[in-house]
N, C-alpha and C. Protein backbone atom coordinates (compact mmCIF):
# COMPACT_ATOMS: atom_id res chain seq x y z
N UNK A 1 29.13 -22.95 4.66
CA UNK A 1 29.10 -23.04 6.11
C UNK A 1 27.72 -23.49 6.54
N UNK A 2 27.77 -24.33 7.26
CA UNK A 2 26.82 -24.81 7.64
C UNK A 2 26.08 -24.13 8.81
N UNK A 3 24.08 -24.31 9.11
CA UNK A 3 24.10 -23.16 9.94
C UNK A 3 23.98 -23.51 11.09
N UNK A 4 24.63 -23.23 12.27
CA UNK A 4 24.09 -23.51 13.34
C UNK A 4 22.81 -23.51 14.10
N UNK A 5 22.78 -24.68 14.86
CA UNK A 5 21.81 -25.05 16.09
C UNK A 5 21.76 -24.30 17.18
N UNK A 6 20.79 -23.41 17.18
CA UNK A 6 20.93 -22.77 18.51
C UNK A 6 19.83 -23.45 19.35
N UNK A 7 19.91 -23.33 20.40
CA UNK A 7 19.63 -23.94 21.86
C UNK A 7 17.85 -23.21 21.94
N UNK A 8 16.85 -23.86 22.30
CA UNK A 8 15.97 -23.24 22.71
C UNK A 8 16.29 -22.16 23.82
N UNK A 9 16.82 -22.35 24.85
CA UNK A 9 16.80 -21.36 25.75
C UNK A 9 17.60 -19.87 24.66
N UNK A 10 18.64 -20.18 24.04
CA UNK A 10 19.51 -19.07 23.22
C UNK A 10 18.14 -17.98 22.29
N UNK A 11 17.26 -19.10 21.95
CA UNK A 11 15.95 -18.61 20.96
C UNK A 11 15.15 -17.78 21.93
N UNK A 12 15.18 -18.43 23.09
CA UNK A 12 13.65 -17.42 24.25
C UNK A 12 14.72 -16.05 24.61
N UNK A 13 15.90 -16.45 24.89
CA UNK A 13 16.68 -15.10 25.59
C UNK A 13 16.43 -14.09 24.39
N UNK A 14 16.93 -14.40 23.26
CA UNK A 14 16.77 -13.22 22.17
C UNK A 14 15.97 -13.01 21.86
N UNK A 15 14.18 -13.35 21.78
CA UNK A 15 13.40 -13.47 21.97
C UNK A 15 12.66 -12.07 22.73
N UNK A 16 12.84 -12.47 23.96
CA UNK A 16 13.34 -11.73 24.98
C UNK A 16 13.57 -9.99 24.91
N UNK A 17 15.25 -10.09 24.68
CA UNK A 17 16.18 -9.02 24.35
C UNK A 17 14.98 -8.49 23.36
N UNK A 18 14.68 -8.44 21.85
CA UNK A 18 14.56 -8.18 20.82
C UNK A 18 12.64 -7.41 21.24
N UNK A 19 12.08 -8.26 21.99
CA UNK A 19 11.30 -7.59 22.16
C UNK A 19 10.66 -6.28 23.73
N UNK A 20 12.24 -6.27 23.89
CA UNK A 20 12.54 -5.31 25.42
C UNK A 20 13.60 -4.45 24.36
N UNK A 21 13.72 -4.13 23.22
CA UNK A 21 14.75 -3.74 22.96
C UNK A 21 14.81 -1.92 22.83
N UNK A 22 13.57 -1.57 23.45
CA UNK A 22 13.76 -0.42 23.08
C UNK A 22 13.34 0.21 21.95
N UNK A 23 14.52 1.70 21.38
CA UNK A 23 14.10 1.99 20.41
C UNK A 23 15.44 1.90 19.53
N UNK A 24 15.72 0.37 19.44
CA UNK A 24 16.66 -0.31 18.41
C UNK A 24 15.97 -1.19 17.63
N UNK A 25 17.01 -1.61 16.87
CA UNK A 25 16.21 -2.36 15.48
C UNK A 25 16.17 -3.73 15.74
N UNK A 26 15.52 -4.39 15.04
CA UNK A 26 15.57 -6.07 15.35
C UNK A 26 17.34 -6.34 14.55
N UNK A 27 17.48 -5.27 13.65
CA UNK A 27 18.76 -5.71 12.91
C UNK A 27 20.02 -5.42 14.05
N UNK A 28 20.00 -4.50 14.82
CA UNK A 28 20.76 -4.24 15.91
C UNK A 28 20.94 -5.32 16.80
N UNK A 29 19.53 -5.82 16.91
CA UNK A 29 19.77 -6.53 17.93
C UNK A 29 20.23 -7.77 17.67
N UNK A 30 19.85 -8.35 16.25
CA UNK A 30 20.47 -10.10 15.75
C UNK A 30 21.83 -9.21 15.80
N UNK A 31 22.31 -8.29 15.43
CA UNK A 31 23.95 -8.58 14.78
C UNK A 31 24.55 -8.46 16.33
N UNK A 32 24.15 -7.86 17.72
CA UNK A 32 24.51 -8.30 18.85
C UNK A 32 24.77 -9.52 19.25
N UNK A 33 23.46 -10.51 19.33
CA UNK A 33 23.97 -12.01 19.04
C UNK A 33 24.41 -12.59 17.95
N UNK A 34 24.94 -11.90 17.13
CA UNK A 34 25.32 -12.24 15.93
C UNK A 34 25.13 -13.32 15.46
N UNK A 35 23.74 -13.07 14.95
CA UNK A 35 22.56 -14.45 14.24
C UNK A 35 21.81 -13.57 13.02
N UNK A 36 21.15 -13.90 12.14
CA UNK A 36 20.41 -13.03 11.38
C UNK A 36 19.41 -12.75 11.68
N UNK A 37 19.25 -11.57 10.74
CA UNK A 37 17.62 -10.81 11.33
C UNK A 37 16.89 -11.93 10.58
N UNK A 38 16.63 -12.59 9.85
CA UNK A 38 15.90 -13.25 9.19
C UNK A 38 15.29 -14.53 10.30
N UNK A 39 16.98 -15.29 10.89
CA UNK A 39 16.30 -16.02 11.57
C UNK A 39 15.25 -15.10 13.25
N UNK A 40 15.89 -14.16 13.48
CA UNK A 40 15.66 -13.48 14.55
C UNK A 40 13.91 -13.28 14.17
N UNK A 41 13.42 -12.59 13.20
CA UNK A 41 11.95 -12.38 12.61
C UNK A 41 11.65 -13.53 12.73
N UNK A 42 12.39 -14.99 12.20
CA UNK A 42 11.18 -16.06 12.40
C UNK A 42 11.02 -16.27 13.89
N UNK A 43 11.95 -16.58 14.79
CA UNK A 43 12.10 -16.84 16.28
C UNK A 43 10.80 -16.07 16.77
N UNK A 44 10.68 -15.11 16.29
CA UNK A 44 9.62 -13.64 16.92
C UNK A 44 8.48 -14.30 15.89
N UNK A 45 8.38 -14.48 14.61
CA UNK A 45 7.00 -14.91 14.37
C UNK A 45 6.26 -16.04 15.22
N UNK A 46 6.95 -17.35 15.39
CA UNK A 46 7.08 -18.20 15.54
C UNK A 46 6.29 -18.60 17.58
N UNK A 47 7.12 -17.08 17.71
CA UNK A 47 6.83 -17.38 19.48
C UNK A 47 5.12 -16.30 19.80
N UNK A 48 5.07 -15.70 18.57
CA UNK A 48 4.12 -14.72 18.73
C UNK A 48 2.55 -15.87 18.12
N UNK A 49 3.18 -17.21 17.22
CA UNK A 49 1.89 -17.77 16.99
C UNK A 49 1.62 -18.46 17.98
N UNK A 50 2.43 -19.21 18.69
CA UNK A 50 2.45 -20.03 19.66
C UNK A 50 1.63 -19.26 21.09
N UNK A 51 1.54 -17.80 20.90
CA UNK A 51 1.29 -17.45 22.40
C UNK A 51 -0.40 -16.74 21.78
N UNK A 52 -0.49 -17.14 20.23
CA UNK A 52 -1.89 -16.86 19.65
C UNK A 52 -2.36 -18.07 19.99
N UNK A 53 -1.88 -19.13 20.02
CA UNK A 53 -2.81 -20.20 20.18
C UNK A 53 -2.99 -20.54 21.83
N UNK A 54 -2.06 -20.17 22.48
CA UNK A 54 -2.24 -20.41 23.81
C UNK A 54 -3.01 -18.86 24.74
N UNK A 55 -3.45 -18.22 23.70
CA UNK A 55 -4.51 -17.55 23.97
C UNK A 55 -5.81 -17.94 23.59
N UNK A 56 -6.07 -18.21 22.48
CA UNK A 56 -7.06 -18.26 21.88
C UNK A 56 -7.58 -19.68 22.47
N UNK A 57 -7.43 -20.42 23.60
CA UNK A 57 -7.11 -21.23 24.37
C UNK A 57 -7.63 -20.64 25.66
N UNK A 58 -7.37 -19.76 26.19
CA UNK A 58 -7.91 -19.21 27.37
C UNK A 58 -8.80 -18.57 27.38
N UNK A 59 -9.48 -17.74 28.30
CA UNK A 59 -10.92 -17.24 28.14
C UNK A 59 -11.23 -16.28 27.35
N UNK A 60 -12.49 -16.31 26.58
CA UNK A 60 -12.54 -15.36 25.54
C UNK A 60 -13.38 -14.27 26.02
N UNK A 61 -12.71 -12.97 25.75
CA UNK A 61 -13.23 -11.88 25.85
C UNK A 61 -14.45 -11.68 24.88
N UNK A 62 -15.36 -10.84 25.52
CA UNK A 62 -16.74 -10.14 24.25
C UNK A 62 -15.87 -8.85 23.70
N UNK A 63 -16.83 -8.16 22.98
CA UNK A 63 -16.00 -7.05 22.12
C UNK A 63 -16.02 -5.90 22.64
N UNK A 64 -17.08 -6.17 24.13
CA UNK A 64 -17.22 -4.45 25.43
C UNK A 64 -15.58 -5.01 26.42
N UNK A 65 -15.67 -6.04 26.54
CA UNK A 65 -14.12 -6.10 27.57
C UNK A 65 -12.94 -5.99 26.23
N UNK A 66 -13.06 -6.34 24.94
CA UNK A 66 -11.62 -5.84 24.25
C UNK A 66 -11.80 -4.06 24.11
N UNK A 67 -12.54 -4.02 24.32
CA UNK A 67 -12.94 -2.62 23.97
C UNK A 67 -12.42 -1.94 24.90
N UNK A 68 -12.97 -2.00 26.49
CA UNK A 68 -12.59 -1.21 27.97
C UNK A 68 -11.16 -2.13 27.63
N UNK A 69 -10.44 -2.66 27.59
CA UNK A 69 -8.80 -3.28 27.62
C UNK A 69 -8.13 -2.54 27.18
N UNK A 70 -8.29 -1.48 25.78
CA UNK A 70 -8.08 -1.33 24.75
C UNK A 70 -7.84 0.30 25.13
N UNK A 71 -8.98 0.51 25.98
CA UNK A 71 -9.23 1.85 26.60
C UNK A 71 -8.34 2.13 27.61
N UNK A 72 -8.24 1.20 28.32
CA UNK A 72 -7.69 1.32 29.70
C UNK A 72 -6.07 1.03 29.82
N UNK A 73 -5.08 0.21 28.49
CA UNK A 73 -4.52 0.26 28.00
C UNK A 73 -3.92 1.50 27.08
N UNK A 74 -4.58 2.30 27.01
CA UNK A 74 -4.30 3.19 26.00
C UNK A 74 -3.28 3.96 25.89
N UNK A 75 -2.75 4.06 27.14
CA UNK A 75 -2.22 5.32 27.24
C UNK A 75 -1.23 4.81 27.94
N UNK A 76 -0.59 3.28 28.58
CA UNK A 76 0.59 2.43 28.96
C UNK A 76 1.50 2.49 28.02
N UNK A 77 2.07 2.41 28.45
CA UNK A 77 4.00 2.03 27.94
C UNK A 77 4.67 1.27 28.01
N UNK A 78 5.74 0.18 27.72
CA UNK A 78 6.44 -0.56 28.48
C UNK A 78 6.49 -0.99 29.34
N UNK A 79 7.24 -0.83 30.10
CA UNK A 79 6.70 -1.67 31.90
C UNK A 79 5.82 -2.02 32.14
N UNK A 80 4.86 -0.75 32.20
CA UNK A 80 3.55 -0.43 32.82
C UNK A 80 2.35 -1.01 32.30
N UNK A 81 2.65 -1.00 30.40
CA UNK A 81 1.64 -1.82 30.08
C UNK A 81 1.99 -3.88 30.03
N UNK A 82 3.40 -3.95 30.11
CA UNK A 82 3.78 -5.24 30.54
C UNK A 82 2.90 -5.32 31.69
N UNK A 83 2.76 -4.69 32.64
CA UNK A 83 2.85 -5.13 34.12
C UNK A 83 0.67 -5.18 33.70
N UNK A 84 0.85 -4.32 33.18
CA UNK A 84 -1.03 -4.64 33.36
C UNK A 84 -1.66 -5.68 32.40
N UNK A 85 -1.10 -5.97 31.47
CA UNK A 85 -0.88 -7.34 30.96
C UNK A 85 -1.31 -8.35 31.62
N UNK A 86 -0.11 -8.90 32.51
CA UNK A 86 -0.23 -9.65 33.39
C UNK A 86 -1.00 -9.69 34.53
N UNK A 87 -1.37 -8.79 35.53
CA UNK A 87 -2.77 -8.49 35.91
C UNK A 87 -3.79 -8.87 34.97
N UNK A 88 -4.12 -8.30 33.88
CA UNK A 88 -5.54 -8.70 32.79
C UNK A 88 -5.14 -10.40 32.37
N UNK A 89 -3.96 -10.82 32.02
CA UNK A 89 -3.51 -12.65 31.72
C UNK A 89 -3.96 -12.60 30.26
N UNK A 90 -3.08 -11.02 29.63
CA UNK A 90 -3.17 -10.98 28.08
C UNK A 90 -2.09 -10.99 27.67
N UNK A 91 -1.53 -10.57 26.84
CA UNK A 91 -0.76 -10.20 25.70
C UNK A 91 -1.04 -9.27 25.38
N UNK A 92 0.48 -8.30 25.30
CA UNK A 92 0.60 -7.11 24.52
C UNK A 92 0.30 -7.14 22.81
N UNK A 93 0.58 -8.24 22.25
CA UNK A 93 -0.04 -8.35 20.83
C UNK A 93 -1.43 -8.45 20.75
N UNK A 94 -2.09 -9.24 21.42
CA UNK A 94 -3.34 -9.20 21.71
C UNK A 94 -4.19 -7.80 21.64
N UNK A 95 -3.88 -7.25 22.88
CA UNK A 95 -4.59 -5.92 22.78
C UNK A 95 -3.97 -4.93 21.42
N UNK A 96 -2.52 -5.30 20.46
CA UNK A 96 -2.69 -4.47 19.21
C UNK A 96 -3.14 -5.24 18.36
N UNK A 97 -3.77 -6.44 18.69
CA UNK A 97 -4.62 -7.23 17.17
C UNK A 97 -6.36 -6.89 17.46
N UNK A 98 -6.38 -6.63 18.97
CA UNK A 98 -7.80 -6.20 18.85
C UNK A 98 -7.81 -5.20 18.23
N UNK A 99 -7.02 -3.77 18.94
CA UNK A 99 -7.57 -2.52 18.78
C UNK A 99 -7.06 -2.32 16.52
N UNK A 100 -6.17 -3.29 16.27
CA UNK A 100 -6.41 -3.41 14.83
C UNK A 100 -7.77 -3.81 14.30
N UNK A 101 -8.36 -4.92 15.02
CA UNK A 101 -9.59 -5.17 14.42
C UNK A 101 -10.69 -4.40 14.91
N UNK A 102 -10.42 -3.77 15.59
CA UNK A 102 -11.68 -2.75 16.13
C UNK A 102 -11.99 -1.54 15.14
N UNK A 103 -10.46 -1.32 14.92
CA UNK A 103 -10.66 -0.03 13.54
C UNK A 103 -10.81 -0.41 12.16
N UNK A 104 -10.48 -1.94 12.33
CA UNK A 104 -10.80 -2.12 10.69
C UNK A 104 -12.29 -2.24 10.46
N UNK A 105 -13.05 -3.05 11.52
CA UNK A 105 -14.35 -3.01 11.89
C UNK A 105 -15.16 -1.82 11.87
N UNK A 106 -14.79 -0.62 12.47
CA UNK A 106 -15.05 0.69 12.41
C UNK A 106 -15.50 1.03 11.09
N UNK A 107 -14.17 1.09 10.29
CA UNK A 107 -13.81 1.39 9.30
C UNK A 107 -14.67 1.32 7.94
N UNK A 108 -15.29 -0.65 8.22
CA UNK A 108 -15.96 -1.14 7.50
C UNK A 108 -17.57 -0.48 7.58
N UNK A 109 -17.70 -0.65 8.88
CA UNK A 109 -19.22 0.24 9.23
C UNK A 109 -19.16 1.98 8.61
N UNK A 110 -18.35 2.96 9.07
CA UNK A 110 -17.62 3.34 8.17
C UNK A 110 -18.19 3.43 6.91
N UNK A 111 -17.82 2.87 6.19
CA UNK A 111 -17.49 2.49 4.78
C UNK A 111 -19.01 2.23 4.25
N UNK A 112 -19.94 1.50 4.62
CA UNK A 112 -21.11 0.86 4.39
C UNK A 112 -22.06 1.94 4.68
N UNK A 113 -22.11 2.87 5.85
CA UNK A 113 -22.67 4.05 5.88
C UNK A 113 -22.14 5.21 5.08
N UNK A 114 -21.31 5.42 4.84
CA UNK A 114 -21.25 6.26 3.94
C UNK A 114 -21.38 6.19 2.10
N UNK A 115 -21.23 4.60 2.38
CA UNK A 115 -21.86 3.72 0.60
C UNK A 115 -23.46 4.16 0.82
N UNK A 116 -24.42 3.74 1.72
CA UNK A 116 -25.59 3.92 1.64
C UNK A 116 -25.77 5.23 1.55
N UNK A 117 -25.78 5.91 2.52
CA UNK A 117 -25.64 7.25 2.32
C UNK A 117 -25.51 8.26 1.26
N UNK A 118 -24.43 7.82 0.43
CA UNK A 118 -24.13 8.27 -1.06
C UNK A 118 -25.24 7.98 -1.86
N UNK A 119 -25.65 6.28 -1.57
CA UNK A 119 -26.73 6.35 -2.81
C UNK A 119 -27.98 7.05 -2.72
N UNK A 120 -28.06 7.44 -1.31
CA UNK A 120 -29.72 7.84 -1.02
C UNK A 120 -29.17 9.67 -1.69
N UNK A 121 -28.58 9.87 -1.29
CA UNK A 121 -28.23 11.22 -1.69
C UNK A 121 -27.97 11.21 -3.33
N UNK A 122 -27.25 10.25 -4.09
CA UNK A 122 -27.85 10.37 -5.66
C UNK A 122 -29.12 10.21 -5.87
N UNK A 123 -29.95 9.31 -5.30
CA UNK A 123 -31.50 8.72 -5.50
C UNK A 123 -32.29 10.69 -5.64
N UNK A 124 -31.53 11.03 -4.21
CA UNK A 124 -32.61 12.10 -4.16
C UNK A 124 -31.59 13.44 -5.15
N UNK A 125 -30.70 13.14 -5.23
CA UNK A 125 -30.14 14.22 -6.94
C UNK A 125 -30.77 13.89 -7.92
N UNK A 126 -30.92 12.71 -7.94
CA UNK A 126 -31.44 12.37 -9.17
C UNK A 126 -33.00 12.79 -9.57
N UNK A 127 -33.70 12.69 -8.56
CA UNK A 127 -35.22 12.69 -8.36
C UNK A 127 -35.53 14.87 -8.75
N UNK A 128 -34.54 15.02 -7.95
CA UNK A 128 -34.82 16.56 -8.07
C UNK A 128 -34.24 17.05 -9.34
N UNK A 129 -33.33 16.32 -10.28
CA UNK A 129 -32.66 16.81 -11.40
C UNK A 129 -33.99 16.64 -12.40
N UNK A 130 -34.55 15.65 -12.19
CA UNK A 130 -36.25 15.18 -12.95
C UNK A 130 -37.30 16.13 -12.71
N UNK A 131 -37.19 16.35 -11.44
CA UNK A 131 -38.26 17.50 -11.46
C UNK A 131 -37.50 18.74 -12.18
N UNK A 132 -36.87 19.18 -11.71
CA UNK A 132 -36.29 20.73 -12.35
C UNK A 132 -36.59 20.33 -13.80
N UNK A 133 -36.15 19.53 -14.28
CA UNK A 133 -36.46 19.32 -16.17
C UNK A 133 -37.73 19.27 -16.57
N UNK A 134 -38.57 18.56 -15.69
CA UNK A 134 -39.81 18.54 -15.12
C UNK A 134 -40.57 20.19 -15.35
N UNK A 135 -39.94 21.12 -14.45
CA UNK A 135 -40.29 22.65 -14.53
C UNK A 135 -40.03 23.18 -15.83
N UNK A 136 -38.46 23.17 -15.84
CA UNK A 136 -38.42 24.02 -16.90
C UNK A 136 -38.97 23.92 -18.01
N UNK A 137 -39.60 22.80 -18.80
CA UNK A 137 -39.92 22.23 -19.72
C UNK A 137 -41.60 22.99 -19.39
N UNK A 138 -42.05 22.93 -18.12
CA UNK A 138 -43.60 23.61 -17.90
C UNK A 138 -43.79 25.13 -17.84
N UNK A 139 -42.29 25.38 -17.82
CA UNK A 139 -42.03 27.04 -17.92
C UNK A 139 -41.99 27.55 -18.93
N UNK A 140 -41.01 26.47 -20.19
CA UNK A 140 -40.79 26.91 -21.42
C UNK A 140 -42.33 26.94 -21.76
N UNK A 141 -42.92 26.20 -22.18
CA UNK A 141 -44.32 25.77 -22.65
C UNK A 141 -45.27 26.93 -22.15
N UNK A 142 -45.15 27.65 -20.75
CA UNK A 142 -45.77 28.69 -19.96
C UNK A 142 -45.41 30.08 -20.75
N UNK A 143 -44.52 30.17 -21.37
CA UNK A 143 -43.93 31.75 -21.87
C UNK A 143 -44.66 31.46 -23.01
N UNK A 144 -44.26 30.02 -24.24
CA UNK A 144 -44.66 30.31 -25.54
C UNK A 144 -46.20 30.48 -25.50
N UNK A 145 -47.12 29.70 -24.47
CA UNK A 145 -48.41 30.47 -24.74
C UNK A 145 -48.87 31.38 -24.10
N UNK A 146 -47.60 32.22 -23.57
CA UNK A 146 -47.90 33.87 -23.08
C UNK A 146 -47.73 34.41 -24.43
N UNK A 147 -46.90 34.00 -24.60
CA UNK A 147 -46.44 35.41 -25.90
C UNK A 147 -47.33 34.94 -27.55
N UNK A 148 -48.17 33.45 -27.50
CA UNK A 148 -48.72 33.44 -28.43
C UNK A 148 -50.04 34.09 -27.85
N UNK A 149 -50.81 34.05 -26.76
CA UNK A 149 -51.72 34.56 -26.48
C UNK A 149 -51.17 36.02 -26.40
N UNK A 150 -50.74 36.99 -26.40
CA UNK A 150 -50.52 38.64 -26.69
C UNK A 150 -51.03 38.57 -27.94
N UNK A 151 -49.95 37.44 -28.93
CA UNK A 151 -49.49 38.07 -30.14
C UNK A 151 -51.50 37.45 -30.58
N UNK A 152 -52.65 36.59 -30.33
CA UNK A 152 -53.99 36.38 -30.20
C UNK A 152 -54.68 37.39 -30.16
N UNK A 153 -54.77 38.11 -28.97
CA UNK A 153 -54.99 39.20 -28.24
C UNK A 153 -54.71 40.72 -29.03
N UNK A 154 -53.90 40.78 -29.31
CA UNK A 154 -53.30 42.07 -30.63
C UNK A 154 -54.07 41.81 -31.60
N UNK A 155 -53.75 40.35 -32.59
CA UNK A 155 -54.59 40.31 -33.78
C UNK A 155 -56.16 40.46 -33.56
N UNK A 156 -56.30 40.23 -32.33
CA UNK A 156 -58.14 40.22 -32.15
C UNK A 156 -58.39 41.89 -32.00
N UNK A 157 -57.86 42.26 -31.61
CA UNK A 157 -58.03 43.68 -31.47
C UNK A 157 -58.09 44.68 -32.34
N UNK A 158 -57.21 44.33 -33.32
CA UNK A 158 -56.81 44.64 -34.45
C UNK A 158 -55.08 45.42 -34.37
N UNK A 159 -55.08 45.79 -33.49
CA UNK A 159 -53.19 46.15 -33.24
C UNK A 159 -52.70 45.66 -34.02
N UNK A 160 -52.32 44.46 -34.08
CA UNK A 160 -51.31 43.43 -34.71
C UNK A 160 -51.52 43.99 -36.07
N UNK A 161 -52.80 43.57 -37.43
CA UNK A 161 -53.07 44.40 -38.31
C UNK A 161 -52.06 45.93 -39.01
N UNK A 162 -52.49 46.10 -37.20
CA UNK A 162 -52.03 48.23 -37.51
C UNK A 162 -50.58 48.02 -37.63
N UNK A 163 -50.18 47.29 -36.02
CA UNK A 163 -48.61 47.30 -36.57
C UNK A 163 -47.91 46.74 -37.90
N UNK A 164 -48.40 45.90 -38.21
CA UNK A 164 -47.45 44.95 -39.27
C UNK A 164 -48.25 45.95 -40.43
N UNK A 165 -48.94 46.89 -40.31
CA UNK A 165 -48.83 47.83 -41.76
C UNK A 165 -48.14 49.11 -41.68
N UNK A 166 -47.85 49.24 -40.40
CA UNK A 166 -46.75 50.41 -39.82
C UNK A 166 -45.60 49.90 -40.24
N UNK A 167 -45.50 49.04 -40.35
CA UNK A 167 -43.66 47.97 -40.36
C UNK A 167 -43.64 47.82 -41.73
N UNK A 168 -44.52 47.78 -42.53
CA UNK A 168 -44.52 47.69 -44.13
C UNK A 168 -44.33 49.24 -44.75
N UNK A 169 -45.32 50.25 -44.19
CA UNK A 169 -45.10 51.34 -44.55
C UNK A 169 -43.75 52.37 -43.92
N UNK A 170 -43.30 51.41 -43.20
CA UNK A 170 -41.70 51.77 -42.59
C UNK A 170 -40.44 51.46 -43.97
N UNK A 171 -40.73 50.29 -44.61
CA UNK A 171 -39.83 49.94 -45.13
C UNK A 171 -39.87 51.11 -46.57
């Protein structure tokens, strides 16, 4: 079977329908006009690049007005954010491709501060793991010439002598 030609206007109405549709499926809605979801997804890709380029065409926002859009948008719905849309002379995809790139942006900053961050915080683990080895190594070294200076100190005295003939005459 061969596939049919549908009519541009047939493409904008479902178009249309599919993206007013509520909380139904795009599959609900092709098998209503009984067309496929496949072609129905391209119709919708197709009209969504076309209204990227005929944006990206009109005046360009900085990243403080996608930002307050994004804000002020936030909390619209349907109608309401249709209707402020058109007041602002955006697109509802628009303001979800900014506020996508705003968090991926985030995200990345994000990401780069907490990479730096990490390393300064190994730099300085690392630095203090050197000293502590650093100590203990000046501690160990600190006891053995405590306890060789006693065991100095005894033999000079003569103790040491007395004991180690106490310890012989023990055995």
């Amino acid at each position: 079977m061969a596939n049919p030609k549908f009519s541009d206007e047939f493409k904008m109405n479902a178009i249309k329908l599919a993206n007013n549709r509520g909380d139904r499926s795009l599959k609900d809605v092709a098998k209503e006009l009984n067309i496929s979801k496949s072609s129905l997804d391209s119709w919708l890709r197709n009209h969504r690049e076309q209204l990227n380029q005929l944006s990206s065409d009109s005046r360009q926002w900085s990243a403080q007005e996608k930002l307050l859009a994004i804000a002020e948008s936030h909390a619209l719905t349907g109608e309401e954010l249709s209707q402020w849309c058109r007041m602002k002379g955006i697109f509802e995809h628009q303001l979800k491709s900014w506020k996508r790139e705003f968090i991926e942006s985030s995200e990345k900053k994000n990401s780069h501060a907490q990479t730096s961050e990490l390393k300064t915080l190994k730099d300085r683990n690392k630095a203090l793991e050197a000293d502590l080895k650093r100590k203990n190594k000046a501690l160990a070294e600190s006891a053995a010439l405590l306890v060789l200076s006693k065991k100095f100190n005894a033999l000079i005295s003569g103790e040491y002598n007395s004991l180690k003939h106490q310890r012989v005459l023990n055995y």
